[in-house]
C-alpha atoms as a PDB file:
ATOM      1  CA  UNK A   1      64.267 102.731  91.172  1.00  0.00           C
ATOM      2  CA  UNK A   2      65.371 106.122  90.342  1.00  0.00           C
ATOM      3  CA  UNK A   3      62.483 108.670  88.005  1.00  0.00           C
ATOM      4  CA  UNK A   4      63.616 110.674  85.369  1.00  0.00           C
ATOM      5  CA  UNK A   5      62.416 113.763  85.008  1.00  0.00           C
ATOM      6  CA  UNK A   6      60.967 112.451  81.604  1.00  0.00           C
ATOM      7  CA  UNK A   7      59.174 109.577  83.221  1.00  0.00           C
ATOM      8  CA  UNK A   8      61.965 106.709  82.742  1.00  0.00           C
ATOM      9  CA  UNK A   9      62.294 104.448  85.214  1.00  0.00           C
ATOM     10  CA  UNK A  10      65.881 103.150  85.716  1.00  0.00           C
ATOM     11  CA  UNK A  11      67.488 101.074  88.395  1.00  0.00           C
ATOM     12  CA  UNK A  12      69.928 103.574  90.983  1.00  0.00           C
ATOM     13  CA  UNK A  13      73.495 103.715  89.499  1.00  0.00           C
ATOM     14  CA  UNK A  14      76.103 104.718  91.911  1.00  0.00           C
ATOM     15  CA  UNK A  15      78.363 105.271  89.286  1.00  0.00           C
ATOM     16  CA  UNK A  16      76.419 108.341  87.982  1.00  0.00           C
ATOM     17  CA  UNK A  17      75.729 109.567  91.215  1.00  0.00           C
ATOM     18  CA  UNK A  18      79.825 109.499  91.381  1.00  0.00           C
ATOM     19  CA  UNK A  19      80.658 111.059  88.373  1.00  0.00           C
ATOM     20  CA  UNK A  20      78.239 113.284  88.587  1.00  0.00           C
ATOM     21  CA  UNK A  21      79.920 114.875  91.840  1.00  0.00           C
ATOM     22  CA  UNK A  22      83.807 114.012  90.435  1.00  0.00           C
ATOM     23  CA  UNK A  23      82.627 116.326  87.572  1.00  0.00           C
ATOM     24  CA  UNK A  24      81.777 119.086  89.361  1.00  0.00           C
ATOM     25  CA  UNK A  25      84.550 118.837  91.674  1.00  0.00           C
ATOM     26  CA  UNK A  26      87.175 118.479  88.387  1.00  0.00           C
ATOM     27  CA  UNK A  27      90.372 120.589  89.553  1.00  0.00           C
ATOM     28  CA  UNK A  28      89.143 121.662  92.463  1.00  0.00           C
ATOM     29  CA  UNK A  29      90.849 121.631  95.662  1.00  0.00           C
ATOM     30  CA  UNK A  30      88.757 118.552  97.120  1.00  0.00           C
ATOM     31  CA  UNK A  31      90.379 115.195  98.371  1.00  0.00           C
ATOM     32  CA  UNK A  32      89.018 112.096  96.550  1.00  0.00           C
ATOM     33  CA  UNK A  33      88.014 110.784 100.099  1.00  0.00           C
ATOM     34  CA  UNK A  34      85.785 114.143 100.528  1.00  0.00           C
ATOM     35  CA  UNK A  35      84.077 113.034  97.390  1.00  0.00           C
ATOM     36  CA  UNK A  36      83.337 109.500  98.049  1.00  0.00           C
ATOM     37  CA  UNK A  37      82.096 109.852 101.519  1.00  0.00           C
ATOM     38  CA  UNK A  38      79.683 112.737 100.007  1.00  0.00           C
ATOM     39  CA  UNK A  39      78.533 109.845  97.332  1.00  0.00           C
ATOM     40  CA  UNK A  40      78.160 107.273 100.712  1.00  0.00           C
ATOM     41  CA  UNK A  41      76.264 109.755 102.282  1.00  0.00           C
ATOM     42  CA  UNK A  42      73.908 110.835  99.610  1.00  0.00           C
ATOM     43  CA  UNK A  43      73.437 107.107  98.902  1.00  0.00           C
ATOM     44  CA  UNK A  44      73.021 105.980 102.791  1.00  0.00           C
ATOM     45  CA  UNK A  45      70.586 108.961 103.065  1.00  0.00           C
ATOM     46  CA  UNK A  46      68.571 107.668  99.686  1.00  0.00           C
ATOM     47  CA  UNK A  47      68.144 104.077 101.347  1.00  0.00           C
ATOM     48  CA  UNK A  48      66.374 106.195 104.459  1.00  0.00           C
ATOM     49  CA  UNK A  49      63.658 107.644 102.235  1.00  0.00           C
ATOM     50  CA  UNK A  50      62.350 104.268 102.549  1.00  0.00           C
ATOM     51  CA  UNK A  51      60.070 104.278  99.175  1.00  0.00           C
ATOM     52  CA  UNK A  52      60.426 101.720  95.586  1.00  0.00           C
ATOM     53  CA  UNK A  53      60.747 104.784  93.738  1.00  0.00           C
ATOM     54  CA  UNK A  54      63.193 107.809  93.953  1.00  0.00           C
ATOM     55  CA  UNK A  55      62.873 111.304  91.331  1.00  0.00           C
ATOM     56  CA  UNK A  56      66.113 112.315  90.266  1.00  0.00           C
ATOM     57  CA  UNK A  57      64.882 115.980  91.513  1.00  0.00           C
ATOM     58  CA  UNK A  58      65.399 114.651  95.292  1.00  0.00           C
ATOM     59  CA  UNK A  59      69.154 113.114  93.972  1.00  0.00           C
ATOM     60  CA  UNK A  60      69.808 115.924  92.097  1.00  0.00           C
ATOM     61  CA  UNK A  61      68.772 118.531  95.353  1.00  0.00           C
ATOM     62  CA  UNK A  62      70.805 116.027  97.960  1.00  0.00           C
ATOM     63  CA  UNK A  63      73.615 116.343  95.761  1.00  0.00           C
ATOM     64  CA  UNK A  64      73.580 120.233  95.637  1.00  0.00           C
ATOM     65  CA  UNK A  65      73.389 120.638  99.346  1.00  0.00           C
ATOM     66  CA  UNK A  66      76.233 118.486  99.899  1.00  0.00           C
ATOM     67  CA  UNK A  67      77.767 120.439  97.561  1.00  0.00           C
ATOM     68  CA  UNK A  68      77.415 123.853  98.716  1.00  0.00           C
ATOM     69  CA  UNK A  69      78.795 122.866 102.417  1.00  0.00           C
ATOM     70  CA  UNK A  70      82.232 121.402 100.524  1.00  0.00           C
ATOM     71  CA  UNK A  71      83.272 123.869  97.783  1.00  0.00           C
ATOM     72  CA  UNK A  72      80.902 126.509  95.914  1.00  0.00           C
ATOM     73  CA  UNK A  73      82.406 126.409  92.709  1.00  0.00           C
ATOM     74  CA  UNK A  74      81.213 122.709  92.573  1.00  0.00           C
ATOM     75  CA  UNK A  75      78.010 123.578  93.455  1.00  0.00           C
ATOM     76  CA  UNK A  76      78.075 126.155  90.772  1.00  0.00           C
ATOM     77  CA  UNK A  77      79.026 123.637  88.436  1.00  0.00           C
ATOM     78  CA  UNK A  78      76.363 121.327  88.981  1.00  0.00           C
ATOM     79  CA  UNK A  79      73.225 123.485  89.841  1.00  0.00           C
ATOM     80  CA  UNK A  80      74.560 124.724  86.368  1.00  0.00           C
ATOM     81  CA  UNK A  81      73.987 121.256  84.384  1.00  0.00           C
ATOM     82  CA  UNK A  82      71.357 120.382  86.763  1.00  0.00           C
ATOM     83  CA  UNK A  83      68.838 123.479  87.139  1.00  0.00           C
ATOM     84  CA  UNK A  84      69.756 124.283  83.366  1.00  0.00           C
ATOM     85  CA  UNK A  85      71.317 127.911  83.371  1.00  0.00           C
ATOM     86  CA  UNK A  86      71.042 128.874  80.009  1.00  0.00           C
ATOM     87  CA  UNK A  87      72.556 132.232  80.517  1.00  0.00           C
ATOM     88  CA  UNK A  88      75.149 135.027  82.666  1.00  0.00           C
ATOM     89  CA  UNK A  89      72.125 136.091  84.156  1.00  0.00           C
ATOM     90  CA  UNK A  90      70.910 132.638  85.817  1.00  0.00           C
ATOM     91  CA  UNK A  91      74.842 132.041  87.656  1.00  0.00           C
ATOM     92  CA  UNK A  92      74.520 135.742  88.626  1.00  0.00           C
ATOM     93  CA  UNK A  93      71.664 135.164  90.554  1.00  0.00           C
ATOM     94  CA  UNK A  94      73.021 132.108  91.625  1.00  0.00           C
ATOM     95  CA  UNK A  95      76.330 133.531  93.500  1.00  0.00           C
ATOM     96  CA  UNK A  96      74.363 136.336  94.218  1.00  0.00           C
ATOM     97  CA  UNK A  97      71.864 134.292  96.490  1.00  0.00           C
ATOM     98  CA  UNK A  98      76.128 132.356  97.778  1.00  0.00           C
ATOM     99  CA  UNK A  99      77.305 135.795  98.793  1.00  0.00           C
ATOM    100  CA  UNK A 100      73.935 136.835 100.766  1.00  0.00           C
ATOM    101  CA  UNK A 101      74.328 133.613 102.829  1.00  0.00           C
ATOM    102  CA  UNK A 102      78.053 134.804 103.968  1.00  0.00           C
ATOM    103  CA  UNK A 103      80.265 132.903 101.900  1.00  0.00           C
ATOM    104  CA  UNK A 104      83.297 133.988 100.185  1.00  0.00           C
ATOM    105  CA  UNK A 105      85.742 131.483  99.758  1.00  0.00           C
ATOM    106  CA  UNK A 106      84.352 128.291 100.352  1.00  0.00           C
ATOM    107  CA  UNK A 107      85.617 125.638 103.150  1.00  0.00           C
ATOM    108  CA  UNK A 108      89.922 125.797 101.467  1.00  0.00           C
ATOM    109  CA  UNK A 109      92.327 128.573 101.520  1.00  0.00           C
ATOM    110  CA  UNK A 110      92.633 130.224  98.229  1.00  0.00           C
ATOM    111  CA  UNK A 111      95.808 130.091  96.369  1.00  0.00           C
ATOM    112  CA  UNK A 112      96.714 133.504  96.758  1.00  0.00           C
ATOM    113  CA  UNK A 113      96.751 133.353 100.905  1.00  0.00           C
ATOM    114  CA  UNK A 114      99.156 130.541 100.542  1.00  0.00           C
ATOM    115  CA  UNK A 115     101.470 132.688  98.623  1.00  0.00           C
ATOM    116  CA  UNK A 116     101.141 135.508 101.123  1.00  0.00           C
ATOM    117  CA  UNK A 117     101.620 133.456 104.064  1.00  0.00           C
ATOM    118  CA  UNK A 118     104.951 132.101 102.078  1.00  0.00           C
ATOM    119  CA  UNK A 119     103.670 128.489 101.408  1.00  0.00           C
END
């Protein structure tokens, strides 16, 4: 049984855990296969919890971690929707806190290397 931050109680839907991640990856350079082994994982490692009932914050921060190892503009996208940015400032801060960590690209090659190397 998954909690909604309101106080709902609805029944796990792997459906919306799915399309939740497919949105976020939306023309981004991410095989389909990447995605639904990160849905299988975040799933397998909900069953491990081990309790009746799940909050959608623990989903929701599972999600975001997986996330941020595969492609940062995805987890840009969803922290978005999911922590609620509701201005410039709040994904400034958030790519701020990205670059800090090291990254700059994200786990592909961006398009304009391919068209260096002559690919």
């Amino acid at each position: 049984m998954v909690v909604k931050k309101d106080g709902r109680r609805e029944s796990f839907n792997r459906d919306k855990l799915l399309n939740g991640i497919l949105k976020a990856c939306e023309k981004r350079p991410i095989n389909n296969s990447i995605i639904d082994q990160t849905a299988n994982d975040i799933e397998n490692e909900l069953r491990t919890i081990n309790k009746p009932e799940i909050k959608t914050s623990v989903i929701g921060n599972l999600i975001m971690n997986k996330l941020k190892k595969i492609d940062k503009v995805a987890y840009i996208r969803f922290a978005s929707v999911y922590r609620d940015f509701q201005d410039i400032a709040s994904f400034e801060t958030e790519v701020k806190k990205l670059k800090n960590r090291g990254w700059r690209y994200g786990n592909y090659i961006p398009w304009w290397q391919n068209i260096r190397r002559g690919n």
